[in-house]
C-alpha atoms as a PDB file:
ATOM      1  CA  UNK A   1     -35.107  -0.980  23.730  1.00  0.00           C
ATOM      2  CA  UNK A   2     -33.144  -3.317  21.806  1.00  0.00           C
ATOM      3  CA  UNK A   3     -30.347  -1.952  19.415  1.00  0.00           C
ATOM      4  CA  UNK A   4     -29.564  -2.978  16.261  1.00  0.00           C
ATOM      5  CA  UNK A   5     -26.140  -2.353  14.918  1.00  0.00           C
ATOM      6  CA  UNK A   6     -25.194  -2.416  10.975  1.00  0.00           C
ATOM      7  CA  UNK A   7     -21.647  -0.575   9.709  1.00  0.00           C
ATOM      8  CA  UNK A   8     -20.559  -0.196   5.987  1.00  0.00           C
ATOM      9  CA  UNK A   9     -19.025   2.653   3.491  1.00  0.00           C
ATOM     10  CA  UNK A  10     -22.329   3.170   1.980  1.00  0.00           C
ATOM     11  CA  UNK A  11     -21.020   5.710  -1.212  1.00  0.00           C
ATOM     12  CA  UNK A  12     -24.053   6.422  -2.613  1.00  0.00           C
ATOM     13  CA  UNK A  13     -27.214   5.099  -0.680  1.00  0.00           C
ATOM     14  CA  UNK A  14     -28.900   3.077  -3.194  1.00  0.00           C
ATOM     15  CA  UNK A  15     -32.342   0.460  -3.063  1.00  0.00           C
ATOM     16  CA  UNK A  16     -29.666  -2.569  -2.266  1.00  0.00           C
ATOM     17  CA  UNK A  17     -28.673  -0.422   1.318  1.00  0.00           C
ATOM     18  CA  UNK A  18     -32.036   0.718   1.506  1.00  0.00           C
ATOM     19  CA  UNK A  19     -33.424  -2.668   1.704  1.00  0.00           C
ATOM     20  CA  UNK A  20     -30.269  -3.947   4.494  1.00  0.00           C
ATOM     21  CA  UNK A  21     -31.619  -1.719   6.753  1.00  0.00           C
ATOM     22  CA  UNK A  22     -35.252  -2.765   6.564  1.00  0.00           C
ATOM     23  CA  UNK A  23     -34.189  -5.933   7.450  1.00  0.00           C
ATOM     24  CA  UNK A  24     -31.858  -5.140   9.988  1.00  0.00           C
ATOM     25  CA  UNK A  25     -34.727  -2.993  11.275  1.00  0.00           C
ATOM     26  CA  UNK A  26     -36.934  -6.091  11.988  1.00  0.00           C
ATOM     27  CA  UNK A  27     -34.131  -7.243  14.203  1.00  0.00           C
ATOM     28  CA  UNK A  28     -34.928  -4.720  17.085  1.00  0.00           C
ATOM     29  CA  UNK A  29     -36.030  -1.681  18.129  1.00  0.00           C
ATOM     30  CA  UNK A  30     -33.752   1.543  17.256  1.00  0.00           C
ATOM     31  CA  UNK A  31     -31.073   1.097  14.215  1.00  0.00           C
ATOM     32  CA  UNK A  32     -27.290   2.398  14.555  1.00  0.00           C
ATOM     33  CA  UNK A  33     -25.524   2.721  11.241  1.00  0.00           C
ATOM     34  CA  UNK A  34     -21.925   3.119  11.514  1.00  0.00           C
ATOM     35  CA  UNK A  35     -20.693   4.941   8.676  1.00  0.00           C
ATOM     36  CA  UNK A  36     -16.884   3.693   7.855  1.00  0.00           C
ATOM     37  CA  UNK A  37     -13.949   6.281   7.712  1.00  0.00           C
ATOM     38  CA  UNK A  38     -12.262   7.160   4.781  1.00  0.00           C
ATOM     39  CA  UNK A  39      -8.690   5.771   5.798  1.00  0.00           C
ATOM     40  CA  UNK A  40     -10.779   2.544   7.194  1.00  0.00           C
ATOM     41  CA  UNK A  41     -12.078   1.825   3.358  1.00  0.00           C
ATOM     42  CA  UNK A  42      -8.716   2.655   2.021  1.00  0.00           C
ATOM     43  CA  UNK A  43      -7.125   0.317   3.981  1.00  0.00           C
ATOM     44  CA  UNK A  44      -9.928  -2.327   3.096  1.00  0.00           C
ATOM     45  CA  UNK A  45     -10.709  -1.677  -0.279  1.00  0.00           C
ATOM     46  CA  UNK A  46      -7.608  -0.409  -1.219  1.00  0.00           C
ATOM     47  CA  UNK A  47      -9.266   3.238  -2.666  1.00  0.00           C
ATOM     48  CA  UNK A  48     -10.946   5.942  -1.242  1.00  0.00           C
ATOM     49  CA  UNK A  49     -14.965   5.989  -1.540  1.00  0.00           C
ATOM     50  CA  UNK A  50     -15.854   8.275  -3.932  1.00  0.00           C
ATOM     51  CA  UNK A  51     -18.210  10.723  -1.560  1.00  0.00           C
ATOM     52  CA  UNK A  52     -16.038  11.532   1.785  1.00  0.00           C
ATOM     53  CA  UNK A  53     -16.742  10.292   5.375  1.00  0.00           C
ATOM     54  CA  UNK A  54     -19.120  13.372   6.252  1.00  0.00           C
ATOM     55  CA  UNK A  55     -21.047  12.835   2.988  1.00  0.00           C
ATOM     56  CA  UNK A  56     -21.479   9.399   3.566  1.00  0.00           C
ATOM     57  CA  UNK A  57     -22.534  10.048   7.232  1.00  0.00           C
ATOM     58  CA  UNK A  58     -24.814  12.811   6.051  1.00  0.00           C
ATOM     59  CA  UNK A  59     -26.435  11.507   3.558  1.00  0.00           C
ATOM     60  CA  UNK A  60     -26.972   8.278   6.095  1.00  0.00           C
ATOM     61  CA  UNK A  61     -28.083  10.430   9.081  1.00  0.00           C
ATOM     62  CA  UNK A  62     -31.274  12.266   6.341  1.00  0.00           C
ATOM     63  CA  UNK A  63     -32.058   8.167   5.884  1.00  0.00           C
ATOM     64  CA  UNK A  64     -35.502   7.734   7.719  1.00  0.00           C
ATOM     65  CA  UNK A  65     -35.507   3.762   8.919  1.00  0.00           C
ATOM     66  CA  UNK A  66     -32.116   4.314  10.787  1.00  0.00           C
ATOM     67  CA  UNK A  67     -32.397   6.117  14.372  1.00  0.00           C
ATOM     68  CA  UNK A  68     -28.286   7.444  14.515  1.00  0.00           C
ATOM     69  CA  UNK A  69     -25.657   7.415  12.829  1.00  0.00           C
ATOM     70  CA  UNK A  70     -22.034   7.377  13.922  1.00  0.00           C
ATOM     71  CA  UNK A  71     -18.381   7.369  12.410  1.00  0.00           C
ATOM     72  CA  UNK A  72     -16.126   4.175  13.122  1.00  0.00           C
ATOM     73  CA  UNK A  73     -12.924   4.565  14.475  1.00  0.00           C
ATOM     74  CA  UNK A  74      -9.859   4.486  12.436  1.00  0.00           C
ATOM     75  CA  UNK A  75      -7.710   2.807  15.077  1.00  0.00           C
ATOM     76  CA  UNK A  76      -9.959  -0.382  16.340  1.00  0.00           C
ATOM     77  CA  UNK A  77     -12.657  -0.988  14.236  1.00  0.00           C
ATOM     78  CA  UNK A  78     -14.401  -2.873  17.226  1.00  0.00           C
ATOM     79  CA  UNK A  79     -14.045  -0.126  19.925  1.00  0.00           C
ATOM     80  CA  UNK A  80     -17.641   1.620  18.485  1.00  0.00           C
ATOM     81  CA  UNK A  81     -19.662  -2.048  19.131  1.00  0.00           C
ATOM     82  CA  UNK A  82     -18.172  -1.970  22.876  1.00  0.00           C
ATOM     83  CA  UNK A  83     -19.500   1.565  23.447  1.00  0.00           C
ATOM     84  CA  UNK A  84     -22.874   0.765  21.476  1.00  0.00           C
ATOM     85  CA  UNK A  85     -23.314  -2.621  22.978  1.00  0.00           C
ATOM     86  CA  UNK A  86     -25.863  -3.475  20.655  1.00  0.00           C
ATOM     87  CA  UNK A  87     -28.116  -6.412  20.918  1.00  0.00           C
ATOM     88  CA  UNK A  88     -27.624  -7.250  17.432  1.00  0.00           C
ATOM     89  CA  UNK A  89     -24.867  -6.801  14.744  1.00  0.00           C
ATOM     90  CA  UNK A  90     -26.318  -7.148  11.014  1.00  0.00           C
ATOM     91  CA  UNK A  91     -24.285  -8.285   8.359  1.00  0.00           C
ATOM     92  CA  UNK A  92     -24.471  -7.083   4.678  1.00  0.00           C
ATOM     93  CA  UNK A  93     -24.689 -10.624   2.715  1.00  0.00           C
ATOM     94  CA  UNK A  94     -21.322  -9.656   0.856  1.00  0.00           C
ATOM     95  CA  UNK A  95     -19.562  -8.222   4.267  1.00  0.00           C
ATOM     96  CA  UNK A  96     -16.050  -9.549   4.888  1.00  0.00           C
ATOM     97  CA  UNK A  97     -14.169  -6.615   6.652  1.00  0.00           C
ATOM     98  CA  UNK A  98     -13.693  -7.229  10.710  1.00  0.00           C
ATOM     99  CA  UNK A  99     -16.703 -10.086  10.494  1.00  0.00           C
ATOM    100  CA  UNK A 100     -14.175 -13.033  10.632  1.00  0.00           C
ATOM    101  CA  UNK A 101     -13.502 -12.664  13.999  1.00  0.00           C
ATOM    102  CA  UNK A 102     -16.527 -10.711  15.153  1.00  0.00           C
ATOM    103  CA  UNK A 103     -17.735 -13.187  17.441  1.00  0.00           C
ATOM    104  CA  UNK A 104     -14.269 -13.828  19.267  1.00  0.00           C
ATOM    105  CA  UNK A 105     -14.361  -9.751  19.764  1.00  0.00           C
ATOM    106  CA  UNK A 106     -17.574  -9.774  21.354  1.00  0.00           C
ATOM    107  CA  UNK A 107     -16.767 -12.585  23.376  1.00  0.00           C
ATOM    108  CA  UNK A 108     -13.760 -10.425  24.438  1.00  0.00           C
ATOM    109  CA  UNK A 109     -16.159  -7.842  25.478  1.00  0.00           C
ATOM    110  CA  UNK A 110     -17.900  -9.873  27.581  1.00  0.00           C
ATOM    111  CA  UNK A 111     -21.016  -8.717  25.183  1.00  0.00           C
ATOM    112  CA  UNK A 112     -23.728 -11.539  24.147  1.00  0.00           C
ATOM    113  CA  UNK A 113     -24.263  -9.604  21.284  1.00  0.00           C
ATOM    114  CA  UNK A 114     -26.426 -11.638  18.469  1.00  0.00           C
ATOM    115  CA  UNK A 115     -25.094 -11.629  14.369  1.00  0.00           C
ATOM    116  CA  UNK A 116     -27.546 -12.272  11.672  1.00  0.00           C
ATOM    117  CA  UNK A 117     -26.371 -12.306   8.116  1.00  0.00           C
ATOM    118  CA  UNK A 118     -28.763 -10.542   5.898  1.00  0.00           C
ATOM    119  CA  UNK A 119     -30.136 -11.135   2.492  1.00  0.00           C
ATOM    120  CA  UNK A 120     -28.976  -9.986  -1.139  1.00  0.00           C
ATOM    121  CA  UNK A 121     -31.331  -7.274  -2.805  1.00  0.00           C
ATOM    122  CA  UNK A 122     -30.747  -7.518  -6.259  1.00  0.00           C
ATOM    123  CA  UNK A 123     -26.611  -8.122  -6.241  1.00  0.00           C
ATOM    124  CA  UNK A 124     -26.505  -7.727  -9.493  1.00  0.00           C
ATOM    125  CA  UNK A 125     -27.899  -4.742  -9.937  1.00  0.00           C
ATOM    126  CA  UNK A 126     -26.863  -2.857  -6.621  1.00  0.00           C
ATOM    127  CA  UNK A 127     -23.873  -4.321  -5.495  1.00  0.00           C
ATOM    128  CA  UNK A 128     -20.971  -1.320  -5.158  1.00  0.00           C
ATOM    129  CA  UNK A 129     -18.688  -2.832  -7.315  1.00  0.00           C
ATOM    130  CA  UNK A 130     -21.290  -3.269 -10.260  1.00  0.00           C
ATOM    131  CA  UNK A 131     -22.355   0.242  -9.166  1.00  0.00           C
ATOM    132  CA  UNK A 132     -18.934   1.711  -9.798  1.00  0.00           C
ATOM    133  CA  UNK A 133     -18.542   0.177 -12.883  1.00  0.00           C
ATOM    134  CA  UNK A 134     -21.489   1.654 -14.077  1.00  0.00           C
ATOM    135  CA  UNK A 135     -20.590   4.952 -13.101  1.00  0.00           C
ATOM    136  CA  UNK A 136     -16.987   5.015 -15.146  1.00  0.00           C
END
């Protein structure tokens, strides 16, 4: 079985996240979506998500294409990919959080781990920060 690994805040699950993990999908064999935690996006994004963690991871876990879903960690981000050790990480085509170094952590885990950047859906009509704005 080979896992495929995607993380995000996903507040709101929308056609844009929809279509990520379609592609991701074609990337293995069983999808993991690691949902981030609420002090995670704060510290990222500088604001809370507007749903809370066990929203998010609800309303991601009721998503048919992904197989699991899992909270991150708030104290190492990259602790969750060591215990997954997924064959493949995908990337949202905007994702910037903990992806810098990504491949020096995996080497670090001693994990051949593959990343694959995926493609926009629409980013300017489903990207969250559009989204948000259209929400106000």
């Amino acid at each position: 079985m080979k896992k495929v690994l995607i993380f995000g805040t996903f507040d709101g699950l929308h056609p844009g996240h929809l279509n990520f993990f379609e592609q991701a999908k074609k990337y293995g064999d069983y999808l993991i979506v690691v949902v981030a935690r609420d002090k995670t996006v704060k510290r990222i994004k500088n604001r809370f998500p507007s749903k809370n963690e066990v929203e998010r991871l609800g309303t991601i876990q009721r998503c048919q294409l992904i197989n699991e879903a899992r909270l991150g960690y708030e104290d190492n981000p990259h602790r969750i990919i060591r215990e997954i050790n997924p064959d493949v990480i995908c990337l949202g085509y905007d994702q910037k959080a903990f992806t810098k170094d990504l491949p020096k952590e995996l080497e670090k885990m001693s994990l051949s781990t593959k990343i694959y950047k995926m493609k926009p859906f629409q980013p300017e009509k489903y990207h969250s920060l559009i989204r948000r704005a259209s929400e106000a």
